[in-house]
Protein backbone atom coordinates (compact mmCIF):
# COMPACT_ATOMS: atom_id res chain seq x y z
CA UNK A 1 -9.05 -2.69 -5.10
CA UNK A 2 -8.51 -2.64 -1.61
CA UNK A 3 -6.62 1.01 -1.27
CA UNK A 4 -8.94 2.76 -3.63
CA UNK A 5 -11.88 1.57 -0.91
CA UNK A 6 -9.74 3.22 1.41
CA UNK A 7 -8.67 6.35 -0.54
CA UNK A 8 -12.54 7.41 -1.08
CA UNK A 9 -12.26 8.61 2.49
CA UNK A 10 -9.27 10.50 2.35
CA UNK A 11 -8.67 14.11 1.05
CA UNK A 12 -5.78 12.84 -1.65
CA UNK A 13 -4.87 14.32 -5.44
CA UNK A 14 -5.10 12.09 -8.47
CA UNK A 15 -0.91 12.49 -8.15
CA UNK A 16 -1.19 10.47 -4.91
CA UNK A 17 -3.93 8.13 -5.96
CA UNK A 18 -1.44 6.81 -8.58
CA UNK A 19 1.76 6.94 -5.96
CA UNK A 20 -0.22 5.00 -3.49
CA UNK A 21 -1.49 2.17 -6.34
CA UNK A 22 2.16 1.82 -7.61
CA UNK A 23 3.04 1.18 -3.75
CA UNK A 24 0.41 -1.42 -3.24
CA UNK A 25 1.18 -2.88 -6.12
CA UNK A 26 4.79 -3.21 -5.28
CA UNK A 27 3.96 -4.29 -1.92
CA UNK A 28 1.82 -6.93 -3.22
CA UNK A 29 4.30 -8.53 -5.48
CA UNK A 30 6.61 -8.56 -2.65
CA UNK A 31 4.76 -10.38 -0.32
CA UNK A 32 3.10 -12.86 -3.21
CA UNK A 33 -0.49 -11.45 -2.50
CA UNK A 34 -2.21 -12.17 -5.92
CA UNK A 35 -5.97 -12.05 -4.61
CA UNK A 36 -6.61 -8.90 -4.04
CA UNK A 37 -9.79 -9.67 -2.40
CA UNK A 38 -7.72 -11.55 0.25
CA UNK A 39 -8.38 -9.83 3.25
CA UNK A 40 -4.83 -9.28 3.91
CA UNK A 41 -4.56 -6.94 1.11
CA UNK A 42 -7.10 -3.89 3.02
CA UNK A 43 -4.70 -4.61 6.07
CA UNK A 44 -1.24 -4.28 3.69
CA UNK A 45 -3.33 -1.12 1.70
CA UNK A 46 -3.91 0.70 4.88
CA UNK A 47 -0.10 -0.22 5.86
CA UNK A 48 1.15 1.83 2.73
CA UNK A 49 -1.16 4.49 3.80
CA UNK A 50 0.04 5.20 6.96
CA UNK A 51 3.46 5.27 5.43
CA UNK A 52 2.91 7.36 3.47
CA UNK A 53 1.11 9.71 5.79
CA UNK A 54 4.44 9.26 7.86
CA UNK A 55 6.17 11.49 4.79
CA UNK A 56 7.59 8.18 3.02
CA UNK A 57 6.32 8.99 -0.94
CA UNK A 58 8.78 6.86 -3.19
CA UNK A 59 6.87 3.53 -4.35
CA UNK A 60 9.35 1.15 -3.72
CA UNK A 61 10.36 2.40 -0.32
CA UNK A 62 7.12 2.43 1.07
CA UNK A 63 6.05 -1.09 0.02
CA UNK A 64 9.62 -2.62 1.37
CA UNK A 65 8.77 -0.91 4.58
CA UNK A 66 5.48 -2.34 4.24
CA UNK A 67 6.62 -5.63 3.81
CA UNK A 68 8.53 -5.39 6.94
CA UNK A 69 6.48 -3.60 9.11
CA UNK A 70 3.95 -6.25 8.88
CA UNK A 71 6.57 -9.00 9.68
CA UNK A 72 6.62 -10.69 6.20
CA UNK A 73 9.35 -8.88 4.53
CA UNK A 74 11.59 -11.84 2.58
């Protein structure tokens, strides 16, 4: 998965592991990503980490914000 590869890197509990799947996951569904070797998905994973690096830590929220930030928010 995509965020996990990105996670390794990052000095994150097993709390925010878990947040930040639920996000992707959300913000995959959202945007109809199903392949989540699509390339697209590292771009939309490191998208929901910046979020919530920007203090944004509810699921939902950050994979709406996602969604639009990248300019594909239905």
């Amino acid at each position: 998965m995509p965020i996990n590869d990105l996670l390794k890197n990052l000095n994150v509990s097993p709390e925010e592991v878990r947040r930040l799947n639920h996000a992707f996951t959300f913000a995959l569904k959202s945007l109809d990503l199903v392949d989540r070797n699509d390339p697209v998905c590292r771009i939309v994973a490191a998208k929901v980490i910046e979020i919530d690096k920007a203090g944004i830590h509810e699921p939902h929220h950050i994979a709406e914000l996602a969604a639009k930030q990248l300019g594909v928010s239905k």
